[in-house]
N, C-alpha and C. Protein backbone atom coordinates (compact mmCIF):
# COMPACT_ATOMS: atom_id res chain seq x y z
N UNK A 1 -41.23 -4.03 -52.82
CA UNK A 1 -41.64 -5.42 -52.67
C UNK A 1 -40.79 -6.30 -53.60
N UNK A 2 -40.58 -7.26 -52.78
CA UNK A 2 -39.62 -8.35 -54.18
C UNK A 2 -40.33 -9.12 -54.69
N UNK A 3 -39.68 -9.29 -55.82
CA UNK A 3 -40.24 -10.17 -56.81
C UNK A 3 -40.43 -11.99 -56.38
N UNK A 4 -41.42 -12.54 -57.01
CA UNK A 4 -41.54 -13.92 -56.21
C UNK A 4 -40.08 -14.59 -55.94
N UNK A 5 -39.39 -14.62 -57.12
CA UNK A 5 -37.92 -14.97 -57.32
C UNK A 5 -37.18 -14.64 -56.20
N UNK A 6 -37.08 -13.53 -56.06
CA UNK A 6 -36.17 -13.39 -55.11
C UNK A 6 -36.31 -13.10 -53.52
N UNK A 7 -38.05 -13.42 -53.57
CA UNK A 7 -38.20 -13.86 -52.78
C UNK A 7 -37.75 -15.53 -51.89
N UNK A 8 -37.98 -16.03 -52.78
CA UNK A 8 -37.41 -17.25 -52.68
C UNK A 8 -35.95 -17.85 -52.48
N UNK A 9 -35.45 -16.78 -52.91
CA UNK A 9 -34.08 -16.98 -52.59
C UNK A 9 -33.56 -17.09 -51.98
N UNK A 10 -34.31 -15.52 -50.81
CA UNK A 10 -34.17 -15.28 -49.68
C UNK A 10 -34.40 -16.63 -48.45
N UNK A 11 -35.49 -17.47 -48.93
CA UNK A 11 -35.67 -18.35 -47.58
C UNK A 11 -35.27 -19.24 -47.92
N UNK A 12 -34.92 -20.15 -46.77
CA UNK A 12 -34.26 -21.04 -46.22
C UNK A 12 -34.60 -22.29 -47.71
N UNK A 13 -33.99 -23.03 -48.32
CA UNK A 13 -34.12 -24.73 -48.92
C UNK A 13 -35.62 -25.24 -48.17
N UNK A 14 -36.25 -26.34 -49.51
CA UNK A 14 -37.21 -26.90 -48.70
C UNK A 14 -36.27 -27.79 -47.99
N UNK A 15 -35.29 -28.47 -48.53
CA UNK A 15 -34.15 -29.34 -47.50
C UNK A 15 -34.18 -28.70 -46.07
N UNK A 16 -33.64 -27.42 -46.04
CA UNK A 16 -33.22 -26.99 -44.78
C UNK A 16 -34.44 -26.39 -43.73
N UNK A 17 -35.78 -26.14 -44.72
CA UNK A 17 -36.73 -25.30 -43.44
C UNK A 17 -37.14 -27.49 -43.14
N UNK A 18 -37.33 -28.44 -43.82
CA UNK A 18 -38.19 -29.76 -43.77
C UNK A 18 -37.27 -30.11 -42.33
N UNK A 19 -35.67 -29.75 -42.07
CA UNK A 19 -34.71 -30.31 -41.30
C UNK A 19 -35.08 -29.39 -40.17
N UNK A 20 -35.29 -28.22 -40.27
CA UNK A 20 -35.82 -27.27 -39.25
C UNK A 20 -37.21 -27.84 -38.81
N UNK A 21 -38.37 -28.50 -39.13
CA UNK A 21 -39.71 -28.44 -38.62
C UNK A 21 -39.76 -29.76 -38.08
N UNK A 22 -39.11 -30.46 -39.03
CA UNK A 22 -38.78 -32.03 -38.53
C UNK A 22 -38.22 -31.68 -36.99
N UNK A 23 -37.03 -30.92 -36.68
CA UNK A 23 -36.42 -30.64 -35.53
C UNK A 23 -37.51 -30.45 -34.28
N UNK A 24 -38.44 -28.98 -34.60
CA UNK A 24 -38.89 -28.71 -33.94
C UNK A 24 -40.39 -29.91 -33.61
N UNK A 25 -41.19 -30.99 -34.77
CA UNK A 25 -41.61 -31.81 -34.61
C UNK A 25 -41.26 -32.57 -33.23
N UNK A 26 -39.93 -33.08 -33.20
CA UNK A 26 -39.39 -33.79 -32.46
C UNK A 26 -39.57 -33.18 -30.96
N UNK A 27 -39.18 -32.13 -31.17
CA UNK A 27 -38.93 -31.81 -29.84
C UNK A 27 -40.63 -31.21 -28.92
N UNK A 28 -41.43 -31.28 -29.95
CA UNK A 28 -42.70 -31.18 -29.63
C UNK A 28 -43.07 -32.39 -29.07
N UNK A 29 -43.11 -33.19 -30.04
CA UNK A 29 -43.24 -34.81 -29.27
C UNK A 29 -42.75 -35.09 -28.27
N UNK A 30 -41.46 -34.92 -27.80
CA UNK A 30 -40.36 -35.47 -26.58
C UNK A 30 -41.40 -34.54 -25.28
N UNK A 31 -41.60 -33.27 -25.57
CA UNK A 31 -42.06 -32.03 -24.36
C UNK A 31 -43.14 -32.95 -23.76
N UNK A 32 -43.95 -32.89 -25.00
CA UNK A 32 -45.36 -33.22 -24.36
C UNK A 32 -45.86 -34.81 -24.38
N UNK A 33 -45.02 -35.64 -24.26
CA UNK A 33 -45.37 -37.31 -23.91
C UNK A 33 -44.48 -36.92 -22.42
N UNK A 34 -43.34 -36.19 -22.04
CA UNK A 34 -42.94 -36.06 -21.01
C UNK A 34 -43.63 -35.33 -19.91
N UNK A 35 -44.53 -33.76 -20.47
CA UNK A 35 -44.99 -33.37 -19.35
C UNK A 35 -46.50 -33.28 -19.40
N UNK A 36 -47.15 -34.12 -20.28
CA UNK A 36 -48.67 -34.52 -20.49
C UNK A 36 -48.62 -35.63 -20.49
N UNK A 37 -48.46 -36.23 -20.63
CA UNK A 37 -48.07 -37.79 -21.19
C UNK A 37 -48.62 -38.42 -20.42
N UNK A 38 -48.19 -39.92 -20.58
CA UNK A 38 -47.24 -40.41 -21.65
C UNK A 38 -48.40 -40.72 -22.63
N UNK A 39 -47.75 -40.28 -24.02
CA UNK A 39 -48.22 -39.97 -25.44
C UNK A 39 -47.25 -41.27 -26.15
N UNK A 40 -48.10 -41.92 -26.63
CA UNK A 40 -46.88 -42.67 -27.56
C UNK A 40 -47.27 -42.30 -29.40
N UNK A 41 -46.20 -41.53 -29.32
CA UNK A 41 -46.85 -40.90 -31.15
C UNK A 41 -46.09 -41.89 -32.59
N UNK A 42 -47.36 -42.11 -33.36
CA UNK A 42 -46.97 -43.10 -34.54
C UNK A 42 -47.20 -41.99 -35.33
N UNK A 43 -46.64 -42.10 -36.72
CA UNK A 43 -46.54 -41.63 -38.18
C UNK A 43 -48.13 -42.27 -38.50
N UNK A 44 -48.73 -41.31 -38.83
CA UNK A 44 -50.29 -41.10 -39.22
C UNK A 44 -50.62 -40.85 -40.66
N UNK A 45 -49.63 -40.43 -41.38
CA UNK A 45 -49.46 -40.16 -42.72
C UNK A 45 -47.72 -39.32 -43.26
N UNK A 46 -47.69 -40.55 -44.20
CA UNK A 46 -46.38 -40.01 -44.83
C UNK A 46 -46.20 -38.63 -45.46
N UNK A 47 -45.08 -38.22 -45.59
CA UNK A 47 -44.80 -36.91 -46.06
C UNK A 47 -45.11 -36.85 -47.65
N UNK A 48 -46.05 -35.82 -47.75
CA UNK A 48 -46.78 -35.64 -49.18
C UNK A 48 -46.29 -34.21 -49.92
N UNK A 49 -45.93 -33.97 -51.12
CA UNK A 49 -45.89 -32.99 -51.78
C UNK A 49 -47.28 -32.29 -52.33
N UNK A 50 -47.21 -30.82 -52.11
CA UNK A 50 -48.75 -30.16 -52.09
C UNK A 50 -47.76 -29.04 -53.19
N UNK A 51 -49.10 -28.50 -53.87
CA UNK A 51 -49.27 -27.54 -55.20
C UNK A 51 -48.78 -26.82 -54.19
N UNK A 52 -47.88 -25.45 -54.91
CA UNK A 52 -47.40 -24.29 -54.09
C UNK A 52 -47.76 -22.87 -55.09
N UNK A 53 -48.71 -22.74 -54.55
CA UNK A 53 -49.85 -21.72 -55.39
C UNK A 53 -49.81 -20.90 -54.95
N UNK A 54 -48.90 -19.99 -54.26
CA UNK A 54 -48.21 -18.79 -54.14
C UNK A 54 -46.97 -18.94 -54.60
N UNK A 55 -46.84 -19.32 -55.28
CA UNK A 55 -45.27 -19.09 -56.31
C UNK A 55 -45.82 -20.06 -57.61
N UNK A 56 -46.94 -19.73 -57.95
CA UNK A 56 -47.19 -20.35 -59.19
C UNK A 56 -46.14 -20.39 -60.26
N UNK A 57 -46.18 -21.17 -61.12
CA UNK A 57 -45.33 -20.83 -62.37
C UNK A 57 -43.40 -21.13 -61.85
N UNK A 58 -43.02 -20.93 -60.49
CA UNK A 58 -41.87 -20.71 -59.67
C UNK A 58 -41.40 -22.66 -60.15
N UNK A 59 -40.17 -23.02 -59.28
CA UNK A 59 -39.83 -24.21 -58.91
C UNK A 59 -39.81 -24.71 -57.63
N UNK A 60 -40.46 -23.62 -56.72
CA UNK A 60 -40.91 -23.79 -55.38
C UNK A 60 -41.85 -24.97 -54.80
N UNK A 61 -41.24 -25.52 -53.95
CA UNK A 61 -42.43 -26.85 -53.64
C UNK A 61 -42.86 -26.72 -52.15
N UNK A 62 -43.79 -26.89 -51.78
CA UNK A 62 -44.37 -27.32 -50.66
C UNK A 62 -44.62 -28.70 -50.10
N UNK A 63 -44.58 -29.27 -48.91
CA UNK A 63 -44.87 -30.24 -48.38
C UNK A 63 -45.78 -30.51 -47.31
N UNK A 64 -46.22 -31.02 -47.26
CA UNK A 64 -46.99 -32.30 -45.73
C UNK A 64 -46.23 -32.94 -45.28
N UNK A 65 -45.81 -32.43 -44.23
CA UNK A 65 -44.32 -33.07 -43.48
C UNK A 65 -45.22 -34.68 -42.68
N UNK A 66 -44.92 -35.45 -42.49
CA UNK A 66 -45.31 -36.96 -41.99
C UNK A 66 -46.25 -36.32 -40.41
N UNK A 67 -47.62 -36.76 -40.69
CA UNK A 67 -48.23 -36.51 -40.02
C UNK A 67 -48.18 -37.16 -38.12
N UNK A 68 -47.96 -36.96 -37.18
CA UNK A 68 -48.42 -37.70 -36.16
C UNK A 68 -49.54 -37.63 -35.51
N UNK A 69 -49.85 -38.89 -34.64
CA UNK A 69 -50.77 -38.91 -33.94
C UNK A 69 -50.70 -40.03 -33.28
N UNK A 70 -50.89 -39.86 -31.96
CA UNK A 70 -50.95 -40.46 -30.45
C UNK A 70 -52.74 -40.87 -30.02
N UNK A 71 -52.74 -42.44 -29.71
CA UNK A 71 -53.88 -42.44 -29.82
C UNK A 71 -54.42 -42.11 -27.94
N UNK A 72 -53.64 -41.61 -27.61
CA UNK A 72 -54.11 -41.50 -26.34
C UNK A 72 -54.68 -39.73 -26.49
N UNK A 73 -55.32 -39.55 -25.93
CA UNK A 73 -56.29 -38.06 -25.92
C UNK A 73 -55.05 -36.93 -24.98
N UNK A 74 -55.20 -36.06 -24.90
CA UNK A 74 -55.17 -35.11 -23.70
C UNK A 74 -55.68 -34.54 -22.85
N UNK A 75 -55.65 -34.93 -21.46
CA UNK A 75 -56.51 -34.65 -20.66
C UNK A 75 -57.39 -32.80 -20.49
N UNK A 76 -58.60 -32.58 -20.20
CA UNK A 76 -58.60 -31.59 -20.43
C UNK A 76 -57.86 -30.35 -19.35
N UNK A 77 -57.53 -30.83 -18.19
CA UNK A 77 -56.86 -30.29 -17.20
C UNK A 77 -55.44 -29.86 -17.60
N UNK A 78 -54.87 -30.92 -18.47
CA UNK A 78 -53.58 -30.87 -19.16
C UNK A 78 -53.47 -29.94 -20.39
N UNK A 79 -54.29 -29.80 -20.64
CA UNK A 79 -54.52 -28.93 -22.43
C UNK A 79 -53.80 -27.43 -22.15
N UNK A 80 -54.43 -26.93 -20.93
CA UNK A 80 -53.51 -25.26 -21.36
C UNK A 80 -52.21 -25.28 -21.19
N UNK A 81 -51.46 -26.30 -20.33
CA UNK A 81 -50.06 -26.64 -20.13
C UNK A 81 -49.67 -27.31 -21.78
N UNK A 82 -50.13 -28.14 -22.54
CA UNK A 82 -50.14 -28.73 -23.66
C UNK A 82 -49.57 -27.46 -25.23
N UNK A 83 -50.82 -26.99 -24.67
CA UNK A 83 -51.21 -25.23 -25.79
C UNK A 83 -49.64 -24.52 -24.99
N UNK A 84 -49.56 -24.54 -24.01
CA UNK A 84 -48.22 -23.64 -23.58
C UNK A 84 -46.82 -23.76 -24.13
N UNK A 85 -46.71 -25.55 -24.05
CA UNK A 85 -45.25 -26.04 -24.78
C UNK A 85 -45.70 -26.16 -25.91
N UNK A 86 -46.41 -26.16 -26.78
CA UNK A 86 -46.38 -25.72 -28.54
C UNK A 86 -46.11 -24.29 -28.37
N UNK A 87 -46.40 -23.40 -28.03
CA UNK A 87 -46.29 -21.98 -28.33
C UNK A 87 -44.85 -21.62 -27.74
N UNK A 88 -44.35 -22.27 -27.05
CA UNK A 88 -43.10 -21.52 -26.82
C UNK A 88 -41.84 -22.69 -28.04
N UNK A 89 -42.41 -24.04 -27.95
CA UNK A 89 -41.28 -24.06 -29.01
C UNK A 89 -41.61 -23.55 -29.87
N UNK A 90 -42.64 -23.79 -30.90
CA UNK A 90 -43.23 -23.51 -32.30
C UNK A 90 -42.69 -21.47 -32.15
N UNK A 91 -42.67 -20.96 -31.06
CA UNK A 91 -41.96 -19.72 -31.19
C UNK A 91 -40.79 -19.94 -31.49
N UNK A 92 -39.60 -20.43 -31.08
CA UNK A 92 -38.30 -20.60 -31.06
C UNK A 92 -38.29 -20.97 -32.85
N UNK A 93 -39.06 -21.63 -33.40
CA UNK A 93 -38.84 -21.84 -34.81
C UNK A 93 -39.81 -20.58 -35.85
N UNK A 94 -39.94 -19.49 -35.38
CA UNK A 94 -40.56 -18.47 -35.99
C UNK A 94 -42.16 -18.34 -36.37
N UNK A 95 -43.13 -19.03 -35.50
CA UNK A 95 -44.30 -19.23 -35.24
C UNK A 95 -44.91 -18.41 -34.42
N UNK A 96 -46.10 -17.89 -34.95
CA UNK A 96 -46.96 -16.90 -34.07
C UNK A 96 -47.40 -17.60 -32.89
N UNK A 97 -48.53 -16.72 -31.95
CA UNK A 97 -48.96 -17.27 -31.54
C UNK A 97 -50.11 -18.36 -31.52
N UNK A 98 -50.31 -19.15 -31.29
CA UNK A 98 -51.51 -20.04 -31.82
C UNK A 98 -52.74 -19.82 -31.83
N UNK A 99 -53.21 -20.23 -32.95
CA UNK A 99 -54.76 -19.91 -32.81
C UNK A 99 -55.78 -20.50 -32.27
N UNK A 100 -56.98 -20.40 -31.71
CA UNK A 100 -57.52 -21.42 -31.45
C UNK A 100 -58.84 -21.32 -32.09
N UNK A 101 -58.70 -23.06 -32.83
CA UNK A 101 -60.01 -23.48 -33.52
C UNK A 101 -61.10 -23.97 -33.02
N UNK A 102 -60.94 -24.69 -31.54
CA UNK A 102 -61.84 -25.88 -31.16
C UNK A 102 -61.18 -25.71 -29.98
N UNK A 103 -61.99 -25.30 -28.71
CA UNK A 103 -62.04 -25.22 -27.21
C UNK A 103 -62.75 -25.43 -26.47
N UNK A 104 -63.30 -26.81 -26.32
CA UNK A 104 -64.85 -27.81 -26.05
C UNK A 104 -64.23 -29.14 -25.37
N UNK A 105 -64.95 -29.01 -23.76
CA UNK A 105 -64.79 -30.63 -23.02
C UNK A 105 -64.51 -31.58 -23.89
N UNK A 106 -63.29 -31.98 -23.86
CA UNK A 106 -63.00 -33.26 -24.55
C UNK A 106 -62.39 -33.29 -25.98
N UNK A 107 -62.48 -31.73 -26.53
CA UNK A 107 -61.97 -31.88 -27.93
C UNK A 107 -61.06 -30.11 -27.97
N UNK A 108 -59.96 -30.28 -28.67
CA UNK A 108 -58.97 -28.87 -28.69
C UNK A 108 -58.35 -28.83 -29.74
N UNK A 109 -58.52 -27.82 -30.30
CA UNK A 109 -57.70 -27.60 -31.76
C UNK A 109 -56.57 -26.61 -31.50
N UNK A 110 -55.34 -26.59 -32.31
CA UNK A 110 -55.06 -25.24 -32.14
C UNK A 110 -54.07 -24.94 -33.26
N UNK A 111 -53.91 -23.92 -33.92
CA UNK A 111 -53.11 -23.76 -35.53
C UNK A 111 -52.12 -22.84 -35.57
N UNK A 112 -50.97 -22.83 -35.88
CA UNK A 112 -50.20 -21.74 -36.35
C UNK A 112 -49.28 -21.25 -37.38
N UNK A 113 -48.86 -20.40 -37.90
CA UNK A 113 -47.87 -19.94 -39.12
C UNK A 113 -47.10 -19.37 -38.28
N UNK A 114 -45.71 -19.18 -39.55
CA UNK A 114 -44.95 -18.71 -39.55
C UNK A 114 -44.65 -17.55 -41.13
N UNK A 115 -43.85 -16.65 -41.03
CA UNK A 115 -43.69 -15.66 -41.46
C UNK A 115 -43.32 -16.53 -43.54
N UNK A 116 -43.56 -17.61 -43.28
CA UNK A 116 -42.82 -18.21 -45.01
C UNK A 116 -44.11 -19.22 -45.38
N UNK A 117 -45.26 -19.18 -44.40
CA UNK A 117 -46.76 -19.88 -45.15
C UNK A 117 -46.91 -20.96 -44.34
N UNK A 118 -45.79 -21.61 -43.45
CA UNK A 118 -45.78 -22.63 -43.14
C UNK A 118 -47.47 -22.61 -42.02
N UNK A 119 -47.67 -23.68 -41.51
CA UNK A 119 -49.03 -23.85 -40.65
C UNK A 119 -48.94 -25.10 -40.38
N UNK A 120 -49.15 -25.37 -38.72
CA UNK A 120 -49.12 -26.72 -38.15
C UNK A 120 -50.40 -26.71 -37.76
N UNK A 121 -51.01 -27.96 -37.27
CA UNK A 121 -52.15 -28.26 -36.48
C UNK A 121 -51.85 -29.06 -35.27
N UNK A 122 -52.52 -28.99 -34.04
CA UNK A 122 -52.06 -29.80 -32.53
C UNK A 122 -53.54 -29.70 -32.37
N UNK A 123 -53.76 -30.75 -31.90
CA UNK A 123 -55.35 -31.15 -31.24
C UNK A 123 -55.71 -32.50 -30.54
N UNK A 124 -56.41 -32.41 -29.98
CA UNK A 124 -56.39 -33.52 -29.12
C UNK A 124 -58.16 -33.55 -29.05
N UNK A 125 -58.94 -35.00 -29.05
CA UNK A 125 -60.01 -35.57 -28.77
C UNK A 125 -59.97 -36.75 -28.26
N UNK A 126 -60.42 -37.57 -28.91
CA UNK A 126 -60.05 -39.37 -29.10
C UNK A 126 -59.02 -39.91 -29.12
N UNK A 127 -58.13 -38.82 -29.79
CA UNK A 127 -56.41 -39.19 -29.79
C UNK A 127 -55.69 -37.43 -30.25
N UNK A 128 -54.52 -37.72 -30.07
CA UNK A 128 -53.63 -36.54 -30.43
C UNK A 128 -53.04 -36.37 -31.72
N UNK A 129 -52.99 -35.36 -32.29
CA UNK A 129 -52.45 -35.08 -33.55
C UNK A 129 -51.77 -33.90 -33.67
N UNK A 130 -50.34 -34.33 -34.83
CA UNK A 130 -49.60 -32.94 -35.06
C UNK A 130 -49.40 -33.61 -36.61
N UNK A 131 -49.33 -32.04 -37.12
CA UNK A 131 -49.37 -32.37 -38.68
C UNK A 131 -48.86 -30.49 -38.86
N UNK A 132 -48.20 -30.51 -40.08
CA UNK A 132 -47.56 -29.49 -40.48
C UNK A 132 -47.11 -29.76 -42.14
N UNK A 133 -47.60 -28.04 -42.48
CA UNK A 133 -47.46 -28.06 -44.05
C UNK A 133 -46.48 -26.68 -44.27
N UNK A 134 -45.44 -26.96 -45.18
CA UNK A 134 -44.44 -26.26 -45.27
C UNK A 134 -45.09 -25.26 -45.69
N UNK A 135 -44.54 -23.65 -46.39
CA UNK A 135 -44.91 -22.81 -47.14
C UNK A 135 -44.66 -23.66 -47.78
N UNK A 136 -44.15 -22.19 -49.14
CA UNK A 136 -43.01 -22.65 -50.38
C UNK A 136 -41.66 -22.18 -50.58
N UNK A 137 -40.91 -22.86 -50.76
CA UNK A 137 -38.80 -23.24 -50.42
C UNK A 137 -38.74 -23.77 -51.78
N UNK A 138 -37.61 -23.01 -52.11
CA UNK A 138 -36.90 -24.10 -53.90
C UNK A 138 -36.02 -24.85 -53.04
N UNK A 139 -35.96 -25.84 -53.89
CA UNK A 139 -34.93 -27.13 -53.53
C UNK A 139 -33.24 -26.36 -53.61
N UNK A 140 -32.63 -27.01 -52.79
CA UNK A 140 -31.31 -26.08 -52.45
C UNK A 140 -30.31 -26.55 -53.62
N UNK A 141 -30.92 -27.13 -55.52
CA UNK A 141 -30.27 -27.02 -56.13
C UNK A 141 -30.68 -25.86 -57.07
N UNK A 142 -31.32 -25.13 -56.40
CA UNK A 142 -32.05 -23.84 -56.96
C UNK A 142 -31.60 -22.84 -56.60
N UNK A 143 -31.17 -22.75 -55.38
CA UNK A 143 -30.34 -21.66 -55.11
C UNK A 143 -29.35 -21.39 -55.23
N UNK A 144 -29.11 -19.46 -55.33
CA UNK A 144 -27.99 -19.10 -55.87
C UNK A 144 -27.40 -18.92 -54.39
């Protein structure tokens, strides 16, 4: 087993995984205002720095990447097509399959990680939401 250190070494910059989720963000948004839609998604909360308490003591940081949310709902007819294009991109960026929290007329949750802590949320009620929190990444003046 490696040490936290070099564990960290190993993964990606918070620079480079924030440029990776941001990516796949995007292209989550574009899928599903195009084939659920139309979704018009606003910034719901700015990007926040969170304690990274699996690398205590480390220089590892975590984030709250800028939250969205669309105040238009998703239909419930539309939701398993919805749940389908998160799981195949959120795969392409090293994401399990999704979990599901909340599967009730009118309201849908659904959560996933990836193999470095990261975890997004997609749900839809009253309005739509995507929100995603990094693991923990040292800043890429940390790496060797």
């Amino acid at each position: 087993m490696l040490d936290p250190r070099s564990a960290l070494q190993q993964r990606p910059s918070i620079e480079q995984i924030i440029a990776q989720y941001d990516q796949m963000q995007d292209r989550l948004r574009d899928l599903l205002d195009r084939l659920v839609g139309p979704l018009r998604w606003a910034v719901s909360a700015p990007e926040t720095r969170v304690d990274c308490t699996e690398f205590a003591g480390s220089d590892a940081e975590s984030r709250v990447l800028q939250s969205w949310r669309a105040a238009q709902p998703i239909a419930d007819r539309d939701w398993p097509s919805a749940v389908s294009i998160v799981r195949s991109i959120t795969a392409e960026y090293g994401f399990g399959e999704p979990e599901i929290i909340v599967n009730r007329t009118g309201d849908h949750e659904v959560t996933g990680n990836d193999g470095y802590g990261a975890v997004y949320t997609f749900g839809t009620a009253k309005a739509t939401i995507l929100t995603l929190t990094t693991g923990c990444h040292l800043p890429s003046a940390l790496k060797s």
